[in-house]
PDB file of N, CA and C in Angstrom:
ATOM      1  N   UNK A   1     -31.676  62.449 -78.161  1.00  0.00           N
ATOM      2  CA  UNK A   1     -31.093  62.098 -76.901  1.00  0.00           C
ATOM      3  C   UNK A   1     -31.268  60.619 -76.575  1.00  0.00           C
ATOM      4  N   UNK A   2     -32.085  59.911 -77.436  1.00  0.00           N
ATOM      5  CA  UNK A   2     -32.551  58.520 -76.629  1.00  0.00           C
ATOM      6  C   UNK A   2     -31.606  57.521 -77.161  1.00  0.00           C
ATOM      7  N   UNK A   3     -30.795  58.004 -78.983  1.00  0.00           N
ATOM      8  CA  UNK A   3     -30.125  57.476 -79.279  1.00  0.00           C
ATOM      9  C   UNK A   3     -28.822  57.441 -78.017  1.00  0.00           C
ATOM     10  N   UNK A   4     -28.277  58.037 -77.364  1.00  0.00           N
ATOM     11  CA  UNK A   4     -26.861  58.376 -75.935  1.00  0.00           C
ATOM     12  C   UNK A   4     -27.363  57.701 -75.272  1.00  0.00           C
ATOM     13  N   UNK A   5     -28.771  57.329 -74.915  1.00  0.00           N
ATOM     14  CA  UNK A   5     -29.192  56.268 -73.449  1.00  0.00           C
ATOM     15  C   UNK A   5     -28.966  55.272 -74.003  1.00  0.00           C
ATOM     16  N   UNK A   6     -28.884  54.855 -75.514  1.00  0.00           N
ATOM     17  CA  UNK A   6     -29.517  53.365 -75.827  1.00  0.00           C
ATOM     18  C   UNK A   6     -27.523  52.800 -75.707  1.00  0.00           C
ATOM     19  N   UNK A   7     -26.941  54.013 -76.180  1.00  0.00           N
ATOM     20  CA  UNK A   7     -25.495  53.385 -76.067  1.00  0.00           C
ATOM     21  C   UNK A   7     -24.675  53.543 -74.509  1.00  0.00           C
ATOM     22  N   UNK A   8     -25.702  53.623 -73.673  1.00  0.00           N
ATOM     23  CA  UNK A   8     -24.697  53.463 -72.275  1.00  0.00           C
ATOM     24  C   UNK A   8     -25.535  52.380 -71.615  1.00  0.00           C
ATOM     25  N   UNK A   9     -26.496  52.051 -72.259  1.00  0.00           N
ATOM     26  CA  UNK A   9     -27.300  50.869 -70.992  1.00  0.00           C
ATOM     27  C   UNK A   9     -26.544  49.682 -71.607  1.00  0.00           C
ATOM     28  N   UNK A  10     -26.695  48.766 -70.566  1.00  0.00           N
ATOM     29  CA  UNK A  10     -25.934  47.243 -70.141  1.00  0.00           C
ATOM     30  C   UNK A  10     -26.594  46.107 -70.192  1.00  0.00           C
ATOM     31  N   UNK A  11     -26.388  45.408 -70.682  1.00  0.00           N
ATOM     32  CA  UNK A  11     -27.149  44.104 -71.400  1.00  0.00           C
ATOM     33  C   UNK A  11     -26.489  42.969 -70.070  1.00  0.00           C
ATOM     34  N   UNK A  12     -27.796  42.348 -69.609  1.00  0.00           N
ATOM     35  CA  UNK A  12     -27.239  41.704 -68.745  1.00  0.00           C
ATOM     36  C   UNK A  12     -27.093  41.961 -67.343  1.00  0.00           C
ATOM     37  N   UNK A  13     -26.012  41.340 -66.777  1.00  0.00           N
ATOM     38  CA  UNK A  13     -25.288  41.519 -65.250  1.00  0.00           C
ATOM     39  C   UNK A  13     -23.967  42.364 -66.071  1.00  0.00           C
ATOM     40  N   UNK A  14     -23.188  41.822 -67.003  1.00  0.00           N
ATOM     41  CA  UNK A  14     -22.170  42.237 -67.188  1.00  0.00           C
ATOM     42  C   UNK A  14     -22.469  43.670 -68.763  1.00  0.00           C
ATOM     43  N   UNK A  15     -21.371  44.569 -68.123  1.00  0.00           N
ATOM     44  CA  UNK A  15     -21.524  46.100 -69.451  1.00  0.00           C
ATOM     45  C   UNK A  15     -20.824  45.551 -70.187  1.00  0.00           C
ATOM     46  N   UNK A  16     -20.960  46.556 -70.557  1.00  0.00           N
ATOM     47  CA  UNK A  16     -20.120  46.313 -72.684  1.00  0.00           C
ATOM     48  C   UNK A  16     -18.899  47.261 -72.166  1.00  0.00           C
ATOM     49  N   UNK A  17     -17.742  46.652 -72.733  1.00  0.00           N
ATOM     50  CA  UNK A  17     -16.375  47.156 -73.104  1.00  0.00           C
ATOM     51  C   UNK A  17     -16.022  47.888 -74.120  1.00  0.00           C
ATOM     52  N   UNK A  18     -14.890  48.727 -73.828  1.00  0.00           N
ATOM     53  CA  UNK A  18     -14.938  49.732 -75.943  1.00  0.00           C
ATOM     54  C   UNK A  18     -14.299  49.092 -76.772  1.00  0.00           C
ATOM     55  N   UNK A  19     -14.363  47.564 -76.641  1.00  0.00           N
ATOM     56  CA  UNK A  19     -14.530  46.876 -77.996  1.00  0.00           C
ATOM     57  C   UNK A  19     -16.271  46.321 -78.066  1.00  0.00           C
ATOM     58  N   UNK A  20     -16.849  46.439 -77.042  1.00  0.00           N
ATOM     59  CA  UNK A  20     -18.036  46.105 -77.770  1.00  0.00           C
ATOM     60  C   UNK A  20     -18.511  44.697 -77.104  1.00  0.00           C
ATOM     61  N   UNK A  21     -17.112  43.951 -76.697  1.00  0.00           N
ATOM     62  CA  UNK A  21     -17.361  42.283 -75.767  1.00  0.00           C
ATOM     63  C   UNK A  21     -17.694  42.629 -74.157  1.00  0.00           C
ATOM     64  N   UNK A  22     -18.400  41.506 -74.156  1.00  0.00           N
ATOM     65  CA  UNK A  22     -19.052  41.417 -72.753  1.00  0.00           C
ATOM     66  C   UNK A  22     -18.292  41.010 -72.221  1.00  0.00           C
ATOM     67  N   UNK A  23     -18.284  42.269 -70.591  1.00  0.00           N
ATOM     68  CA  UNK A  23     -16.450  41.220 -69.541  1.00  0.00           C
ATOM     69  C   UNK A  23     -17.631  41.038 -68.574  1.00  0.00           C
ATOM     70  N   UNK A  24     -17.467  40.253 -67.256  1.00  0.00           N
ATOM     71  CA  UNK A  24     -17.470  40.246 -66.005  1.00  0.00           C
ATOM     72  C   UNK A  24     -17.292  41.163 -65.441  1.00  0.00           C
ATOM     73  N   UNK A  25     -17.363  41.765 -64.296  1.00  0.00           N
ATOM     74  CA  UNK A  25     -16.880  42.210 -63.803  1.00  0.00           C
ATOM     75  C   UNK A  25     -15.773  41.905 -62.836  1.00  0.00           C
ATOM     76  N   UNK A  26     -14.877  42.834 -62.117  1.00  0.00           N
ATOM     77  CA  UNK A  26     -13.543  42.387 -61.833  1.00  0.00           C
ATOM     78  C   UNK A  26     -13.534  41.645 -60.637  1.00  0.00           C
ATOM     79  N   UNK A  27     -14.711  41.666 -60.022  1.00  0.00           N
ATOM     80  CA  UNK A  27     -14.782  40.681 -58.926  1.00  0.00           C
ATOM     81  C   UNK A  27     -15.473  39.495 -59.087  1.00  0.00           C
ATOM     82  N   UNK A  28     -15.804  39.303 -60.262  1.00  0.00           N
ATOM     83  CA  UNK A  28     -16.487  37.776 -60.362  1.00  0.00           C
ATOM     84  C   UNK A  28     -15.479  36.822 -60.444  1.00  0.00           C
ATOM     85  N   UNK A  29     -15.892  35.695 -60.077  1.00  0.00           N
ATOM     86  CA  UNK A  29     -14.148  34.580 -59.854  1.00  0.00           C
ATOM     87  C   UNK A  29     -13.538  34.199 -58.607  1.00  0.00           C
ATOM     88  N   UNK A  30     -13.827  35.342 -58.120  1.00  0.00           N
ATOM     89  CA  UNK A  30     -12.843  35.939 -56.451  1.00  0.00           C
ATOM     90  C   UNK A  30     -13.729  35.787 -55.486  1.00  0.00           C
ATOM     91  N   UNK A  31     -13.632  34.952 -55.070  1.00  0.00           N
ATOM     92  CA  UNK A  31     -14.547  34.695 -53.675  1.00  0.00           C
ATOM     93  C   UNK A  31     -14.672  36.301 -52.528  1.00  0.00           C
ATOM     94  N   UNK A  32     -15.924  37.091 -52.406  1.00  0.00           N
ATOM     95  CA  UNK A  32     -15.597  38.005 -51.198  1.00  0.00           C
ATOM     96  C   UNK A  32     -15.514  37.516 -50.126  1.00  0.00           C
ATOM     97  N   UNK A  33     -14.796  38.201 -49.372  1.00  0.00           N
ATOM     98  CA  UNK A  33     -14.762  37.780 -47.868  1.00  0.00           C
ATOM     99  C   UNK A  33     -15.549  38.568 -47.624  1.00  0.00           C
ATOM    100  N   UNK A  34     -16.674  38.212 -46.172  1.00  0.00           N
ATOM    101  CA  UNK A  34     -17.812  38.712 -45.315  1.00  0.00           C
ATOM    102  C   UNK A  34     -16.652  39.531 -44.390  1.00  0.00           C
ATOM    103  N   UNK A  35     -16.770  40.508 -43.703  1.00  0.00           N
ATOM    104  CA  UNK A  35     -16.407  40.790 -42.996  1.00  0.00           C
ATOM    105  C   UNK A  35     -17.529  40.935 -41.261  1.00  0.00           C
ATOM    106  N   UNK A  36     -16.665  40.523 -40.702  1.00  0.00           N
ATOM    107  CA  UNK A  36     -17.316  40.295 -39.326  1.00  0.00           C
ATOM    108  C   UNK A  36     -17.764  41.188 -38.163  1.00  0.00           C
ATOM    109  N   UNK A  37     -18.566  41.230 -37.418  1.00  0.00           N
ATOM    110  CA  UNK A  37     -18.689  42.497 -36.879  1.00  0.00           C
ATOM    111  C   UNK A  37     -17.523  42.660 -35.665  1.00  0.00           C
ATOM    112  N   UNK A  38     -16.782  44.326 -35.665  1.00  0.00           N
ATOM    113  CA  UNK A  38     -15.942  44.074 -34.561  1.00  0.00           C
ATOM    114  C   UNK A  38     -16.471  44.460 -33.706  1.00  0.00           C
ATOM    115  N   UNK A  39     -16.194  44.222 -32.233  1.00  0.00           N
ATOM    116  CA  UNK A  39     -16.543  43.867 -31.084  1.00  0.00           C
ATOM    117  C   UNK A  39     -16.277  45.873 -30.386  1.00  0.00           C
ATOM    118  N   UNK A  40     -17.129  46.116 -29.748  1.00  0.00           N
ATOM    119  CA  UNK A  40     -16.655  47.225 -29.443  1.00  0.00           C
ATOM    120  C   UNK A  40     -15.825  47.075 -27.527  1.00  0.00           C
ATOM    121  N   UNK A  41     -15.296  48.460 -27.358  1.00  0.00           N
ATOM    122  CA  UNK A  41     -14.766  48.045 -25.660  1.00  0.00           C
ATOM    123  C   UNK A  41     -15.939  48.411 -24.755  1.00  0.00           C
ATOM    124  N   UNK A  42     -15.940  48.027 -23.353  1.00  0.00           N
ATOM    125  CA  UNK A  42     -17.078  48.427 -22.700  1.00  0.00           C
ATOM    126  C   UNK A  42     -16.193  50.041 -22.357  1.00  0.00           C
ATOM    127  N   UNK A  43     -17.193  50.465 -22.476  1.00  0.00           N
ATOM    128  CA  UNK A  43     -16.735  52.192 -22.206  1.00  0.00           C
ATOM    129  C   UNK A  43     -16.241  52.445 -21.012  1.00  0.00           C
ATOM    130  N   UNK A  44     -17.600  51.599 -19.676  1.00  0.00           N
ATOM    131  CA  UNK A  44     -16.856  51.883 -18.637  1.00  0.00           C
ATOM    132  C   UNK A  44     -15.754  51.572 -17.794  1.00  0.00           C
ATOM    133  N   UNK A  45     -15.109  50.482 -18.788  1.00  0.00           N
ATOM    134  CA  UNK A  45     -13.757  49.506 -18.215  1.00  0.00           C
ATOM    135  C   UNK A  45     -12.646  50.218 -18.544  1.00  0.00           C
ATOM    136  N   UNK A  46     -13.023  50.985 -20.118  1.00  0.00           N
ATOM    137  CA  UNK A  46     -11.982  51.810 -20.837  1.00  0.00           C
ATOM    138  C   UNK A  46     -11.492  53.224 -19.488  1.00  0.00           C
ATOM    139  N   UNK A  47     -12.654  53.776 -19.277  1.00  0.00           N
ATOM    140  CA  UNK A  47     -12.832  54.571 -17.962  1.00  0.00           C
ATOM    141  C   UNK A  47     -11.929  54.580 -16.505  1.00  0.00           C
ATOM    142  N   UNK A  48     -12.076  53.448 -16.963  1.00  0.00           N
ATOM    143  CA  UNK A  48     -11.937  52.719 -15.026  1.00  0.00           C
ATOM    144  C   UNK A  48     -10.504  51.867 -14.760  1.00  0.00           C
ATOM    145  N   UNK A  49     -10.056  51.450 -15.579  1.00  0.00           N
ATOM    146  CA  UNK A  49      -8.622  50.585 -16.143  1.00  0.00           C
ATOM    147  C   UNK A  49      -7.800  51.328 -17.174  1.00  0.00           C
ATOM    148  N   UNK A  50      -6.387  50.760 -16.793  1.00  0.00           N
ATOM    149  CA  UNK A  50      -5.621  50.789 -17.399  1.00  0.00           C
ATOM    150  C   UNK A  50      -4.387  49.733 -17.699  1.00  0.00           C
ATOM    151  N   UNK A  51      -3.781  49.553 -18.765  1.00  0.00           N
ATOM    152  CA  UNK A  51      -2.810  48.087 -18.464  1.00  0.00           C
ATOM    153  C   UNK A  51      -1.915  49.057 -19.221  1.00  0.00           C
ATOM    154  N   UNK A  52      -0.508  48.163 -18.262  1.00  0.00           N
ATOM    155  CA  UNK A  52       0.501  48.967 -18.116  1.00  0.00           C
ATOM    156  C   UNK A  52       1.380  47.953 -19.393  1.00  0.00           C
ATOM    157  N   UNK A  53       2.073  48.617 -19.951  1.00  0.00           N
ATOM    158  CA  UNK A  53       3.282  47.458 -20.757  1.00  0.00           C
ATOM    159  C   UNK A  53       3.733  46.147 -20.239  1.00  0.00           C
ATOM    160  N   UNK A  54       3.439  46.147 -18.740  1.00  0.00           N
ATOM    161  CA  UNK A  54       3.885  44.326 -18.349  1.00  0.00           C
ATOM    162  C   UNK A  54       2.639  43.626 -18.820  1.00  0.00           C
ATOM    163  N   UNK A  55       1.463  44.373 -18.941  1.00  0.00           N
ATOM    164  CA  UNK A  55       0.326  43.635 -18.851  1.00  0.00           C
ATOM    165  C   UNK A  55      -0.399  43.502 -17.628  1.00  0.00           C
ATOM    166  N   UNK A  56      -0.123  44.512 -16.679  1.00  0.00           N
ATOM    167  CA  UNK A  56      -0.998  44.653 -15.546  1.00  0.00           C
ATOM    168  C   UNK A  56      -1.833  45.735 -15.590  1.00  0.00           C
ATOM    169  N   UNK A  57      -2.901  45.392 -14.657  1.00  0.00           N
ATOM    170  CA  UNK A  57      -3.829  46.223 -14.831  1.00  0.00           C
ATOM    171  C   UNK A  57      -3.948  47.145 -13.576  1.00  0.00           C
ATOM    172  N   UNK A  58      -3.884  48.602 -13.853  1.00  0.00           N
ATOM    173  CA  UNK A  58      -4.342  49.533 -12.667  1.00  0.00           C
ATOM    174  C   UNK A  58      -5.493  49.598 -12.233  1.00  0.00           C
ATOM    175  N   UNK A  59      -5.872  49.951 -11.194  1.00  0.00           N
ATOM    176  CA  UNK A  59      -7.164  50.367 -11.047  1.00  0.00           C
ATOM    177  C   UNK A  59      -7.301  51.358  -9.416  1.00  0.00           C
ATOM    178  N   UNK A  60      -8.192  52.326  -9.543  1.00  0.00           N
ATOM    179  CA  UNK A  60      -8.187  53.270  -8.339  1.00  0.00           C
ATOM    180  C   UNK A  60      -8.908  52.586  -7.125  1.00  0.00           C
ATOM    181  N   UNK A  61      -8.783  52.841  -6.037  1.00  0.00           N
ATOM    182  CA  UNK A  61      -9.230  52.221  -5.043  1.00  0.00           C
ATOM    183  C   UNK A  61     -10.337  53.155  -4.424  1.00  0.00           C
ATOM    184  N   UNK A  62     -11.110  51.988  -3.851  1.00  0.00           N
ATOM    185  CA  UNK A  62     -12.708  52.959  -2.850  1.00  0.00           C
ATOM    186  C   UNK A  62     -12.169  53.345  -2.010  1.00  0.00           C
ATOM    187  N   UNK A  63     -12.928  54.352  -2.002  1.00  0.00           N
ATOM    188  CA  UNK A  63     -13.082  54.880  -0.034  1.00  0.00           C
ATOM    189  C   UNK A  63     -12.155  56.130   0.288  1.00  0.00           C
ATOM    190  N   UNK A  64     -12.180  56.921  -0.878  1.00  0.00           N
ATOM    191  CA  UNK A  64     -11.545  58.215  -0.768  1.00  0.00           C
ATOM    192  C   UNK A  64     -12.331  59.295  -0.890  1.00  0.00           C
ATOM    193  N   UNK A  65     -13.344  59.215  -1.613  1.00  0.00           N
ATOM    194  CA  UNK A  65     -14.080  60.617  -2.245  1.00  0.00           C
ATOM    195  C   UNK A  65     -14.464  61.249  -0.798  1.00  0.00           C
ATOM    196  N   UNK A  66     -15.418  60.576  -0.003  1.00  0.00           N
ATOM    197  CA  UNK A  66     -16.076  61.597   1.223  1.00  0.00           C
ATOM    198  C   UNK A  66     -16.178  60.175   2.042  1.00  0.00           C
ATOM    199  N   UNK A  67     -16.879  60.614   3.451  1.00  0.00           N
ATOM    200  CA  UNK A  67     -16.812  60.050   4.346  1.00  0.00           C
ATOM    201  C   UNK A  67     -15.426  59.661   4.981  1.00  0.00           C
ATOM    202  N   UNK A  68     -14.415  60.403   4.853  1.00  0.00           N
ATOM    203  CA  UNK A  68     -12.742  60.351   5.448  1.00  0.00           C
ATOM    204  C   UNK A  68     -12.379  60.941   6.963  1.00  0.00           C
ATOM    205  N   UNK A  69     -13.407  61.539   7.328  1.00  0.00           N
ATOM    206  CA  UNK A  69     -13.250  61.944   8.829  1.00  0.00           C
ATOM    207  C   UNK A  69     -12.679  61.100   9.640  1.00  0.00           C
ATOM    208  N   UNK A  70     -13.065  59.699   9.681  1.00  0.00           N
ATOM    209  CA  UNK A  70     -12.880  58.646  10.691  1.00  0.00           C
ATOM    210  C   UNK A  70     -11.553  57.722  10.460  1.00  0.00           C
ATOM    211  N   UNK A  71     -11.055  57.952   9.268  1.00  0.00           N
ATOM    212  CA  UNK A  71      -9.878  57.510   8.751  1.00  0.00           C
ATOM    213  C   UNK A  71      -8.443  58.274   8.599  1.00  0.00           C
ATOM    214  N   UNK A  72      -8.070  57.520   9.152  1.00  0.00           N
ATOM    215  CA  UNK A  72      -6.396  58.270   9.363  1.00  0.00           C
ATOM    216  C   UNK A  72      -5.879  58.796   7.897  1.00  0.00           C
ATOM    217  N   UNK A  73      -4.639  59.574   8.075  1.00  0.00           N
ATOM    218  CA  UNK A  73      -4.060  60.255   6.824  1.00  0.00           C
ATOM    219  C   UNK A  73      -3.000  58.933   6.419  1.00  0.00           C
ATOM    220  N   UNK A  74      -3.050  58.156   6.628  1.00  0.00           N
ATOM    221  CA  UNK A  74      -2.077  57.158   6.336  1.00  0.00           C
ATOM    222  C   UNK A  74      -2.679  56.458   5.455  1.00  0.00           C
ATOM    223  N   UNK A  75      -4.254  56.066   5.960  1.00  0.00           N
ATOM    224  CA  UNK A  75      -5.507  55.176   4.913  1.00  0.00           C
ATOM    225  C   UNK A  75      -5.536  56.222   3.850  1.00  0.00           C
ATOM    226  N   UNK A  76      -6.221  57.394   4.089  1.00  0.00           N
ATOM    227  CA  UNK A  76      -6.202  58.475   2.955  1.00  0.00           C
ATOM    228  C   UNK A  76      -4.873  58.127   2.125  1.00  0.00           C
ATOM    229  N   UNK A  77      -3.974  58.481   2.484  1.00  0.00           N
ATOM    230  CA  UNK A  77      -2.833  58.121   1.523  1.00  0.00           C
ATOM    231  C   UNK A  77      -2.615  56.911   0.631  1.00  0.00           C
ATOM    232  N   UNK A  78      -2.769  56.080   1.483  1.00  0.00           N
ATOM    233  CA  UNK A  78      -2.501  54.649   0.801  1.00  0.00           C
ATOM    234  C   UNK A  78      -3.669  54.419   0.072  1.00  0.00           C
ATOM    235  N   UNK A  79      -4.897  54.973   0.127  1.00  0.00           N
ATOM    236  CA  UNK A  79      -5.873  55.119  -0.740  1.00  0.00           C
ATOM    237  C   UNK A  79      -5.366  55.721  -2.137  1.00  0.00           C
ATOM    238  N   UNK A  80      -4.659  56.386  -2.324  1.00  0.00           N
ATOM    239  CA  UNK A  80      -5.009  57.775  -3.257  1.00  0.00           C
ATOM    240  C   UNK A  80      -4.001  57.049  -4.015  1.00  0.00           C
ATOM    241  N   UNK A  81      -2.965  55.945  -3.769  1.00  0.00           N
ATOM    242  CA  UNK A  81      -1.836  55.276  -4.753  1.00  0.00           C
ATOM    243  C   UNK A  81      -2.826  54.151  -5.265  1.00  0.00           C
ATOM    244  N   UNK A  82      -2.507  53.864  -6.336  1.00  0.00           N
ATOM    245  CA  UNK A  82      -3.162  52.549  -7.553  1.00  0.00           C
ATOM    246  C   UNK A  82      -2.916  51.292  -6.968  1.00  0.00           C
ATOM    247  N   UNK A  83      -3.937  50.601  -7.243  1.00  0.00           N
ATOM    248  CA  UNK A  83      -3.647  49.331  -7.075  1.00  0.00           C
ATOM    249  C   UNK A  83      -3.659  48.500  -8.177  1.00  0.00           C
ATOM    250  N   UNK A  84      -3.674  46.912  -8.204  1.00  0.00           N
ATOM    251  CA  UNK A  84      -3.299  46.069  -9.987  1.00  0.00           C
ATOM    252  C   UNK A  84      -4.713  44.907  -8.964  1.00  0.00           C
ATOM    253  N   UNK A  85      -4.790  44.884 -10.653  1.00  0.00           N
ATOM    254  CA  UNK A  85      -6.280  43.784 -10.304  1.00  0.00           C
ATOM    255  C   UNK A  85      -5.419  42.247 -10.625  1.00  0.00           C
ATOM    256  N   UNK A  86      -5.629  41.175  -9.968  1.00  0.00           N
ATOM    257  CA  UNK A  86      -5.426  40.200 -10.266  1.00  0.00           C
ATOM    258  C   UNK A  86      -6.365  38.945 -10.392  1.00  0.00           C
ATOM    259  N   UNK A  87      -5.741  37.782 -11.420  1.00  0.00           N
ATOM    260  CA  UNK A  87      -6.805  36.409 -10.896  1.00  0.00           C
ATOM    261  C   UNK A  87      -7.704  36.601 -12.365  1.00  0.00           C
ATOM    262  N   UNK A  88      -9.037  36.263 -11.662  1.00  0.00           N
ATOM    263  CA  UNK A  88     -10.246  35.824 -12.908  1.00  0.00           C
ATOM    264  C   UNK A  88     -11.129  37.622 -13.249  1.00  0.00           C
ATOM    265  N   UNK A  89     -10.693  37.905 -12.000  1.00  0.00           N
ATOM    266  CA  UNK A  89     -11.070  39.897 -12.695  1.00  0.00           C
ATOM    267  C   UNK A  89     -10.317  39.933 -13.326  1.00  0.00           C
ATOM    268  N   UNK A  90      -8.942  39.993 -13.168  1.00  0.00           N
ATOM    269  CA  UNK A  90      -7.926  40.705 -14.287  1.00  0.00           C
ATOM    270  C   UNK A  90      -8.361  39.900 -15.862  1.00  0.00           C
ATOM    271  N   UNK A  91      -8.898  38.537 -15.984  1.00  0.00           N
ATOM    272  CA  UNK A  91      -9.427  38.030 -17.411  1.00  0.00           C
ATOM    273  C   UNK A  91     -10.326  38.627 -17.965  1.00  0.00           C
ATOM    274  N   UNK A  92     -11.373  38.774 -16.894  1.00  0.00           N
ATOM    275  CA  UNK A  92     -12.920  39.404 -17.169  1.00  0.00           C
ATOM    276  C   UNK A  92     -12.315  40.880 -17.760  1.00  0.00           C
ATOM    277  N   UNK A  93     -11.656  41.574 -17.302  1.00  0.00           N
ATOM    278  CA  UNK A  93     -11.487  42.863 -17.643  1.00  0.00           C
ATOM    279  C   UNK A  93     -10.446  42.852 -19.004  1.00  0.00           C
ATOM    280  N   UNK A  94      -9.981  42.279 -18.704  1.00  0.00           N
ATOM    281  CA  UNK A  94      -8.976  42.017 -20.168  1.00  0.00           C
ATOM    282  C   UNK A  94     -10.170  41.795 -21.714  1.00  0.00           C
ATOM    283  N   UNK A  95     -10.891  40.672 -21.342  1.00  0.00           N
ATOM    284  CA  UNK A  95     -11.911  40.078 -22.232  1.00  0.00           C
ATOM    285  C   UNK A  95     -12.624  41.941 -22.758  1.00  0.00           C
ATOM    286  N   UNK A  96     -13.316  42.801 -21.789  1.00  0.00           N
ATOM    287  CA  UNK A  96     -13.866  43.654 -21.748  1.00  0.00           C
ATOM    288  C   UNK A  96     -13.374  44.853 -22.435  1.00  0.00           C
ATOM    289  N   UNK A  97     -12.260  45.034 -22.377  1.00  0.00           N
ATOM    290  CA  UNK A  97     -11.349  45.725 -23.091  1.00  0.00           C
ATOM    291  C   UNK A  97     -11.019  45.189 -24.621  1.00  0.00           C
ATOM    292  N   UNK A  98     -11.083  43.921 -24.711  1.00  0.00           N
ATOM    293  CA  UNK A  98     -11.058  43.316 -25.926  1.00  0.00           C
ATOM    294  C   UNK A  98      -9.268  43.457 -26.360  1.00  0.00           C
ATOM    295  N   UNK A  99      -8.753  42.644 -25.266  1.00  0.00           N
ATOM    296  CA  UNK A  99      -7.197  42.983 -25.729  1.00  0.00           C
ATOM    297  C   UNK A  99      -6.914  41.669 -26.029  1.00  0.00           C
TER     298      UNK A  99
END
């Protein structure tokens, strides 16, 4: 059996070919590229936002869940429709999302 080990071990960095010549291997020559780490999204922006095909951003408005006694059905309402973030939030959140 020791004679089968002695003919598969590799002399070197580079193996033997079935002619018997020493190659490289197929990536020597070729510069690798590093690859970089990707950036993940913040979860809770993913959550909390949405951007629409113009490139605006939705977002739900406070002051609906409880404490509504003292507020008219008109605030309730106009609460419960979306609003769009604008300005240096709408960047920050863009950045956050990683778009």
């Amino acid at each position: 059996m020791s004679f089968l080990r002695a003919a598969t071990l590799t002399t070197g960095l580079w193996s033997r070919s079935s002619l018997g010549l020493a190659q490289p291997p197929a990536f020597m020559g070729q510069q690798v590229r590093e690859m970089g780490y990707k950036l993940k999204t913040k979860s809770g922006v993913k959550k909390r936002f949405s951007v629409n095909s113009n490139g605006h951003i939705k977002r739900a408005q406070a002051g609906k869940r409880h404490l509504a006694t003292d507020k008219t059905r008109q605030r309730i309402s106009r609460l419960g429709k979306p609003a769009t973030v604008l300005g240096k939030m709408k960047k920050n959140i863009l950045e956050m999302m990683r778009i």
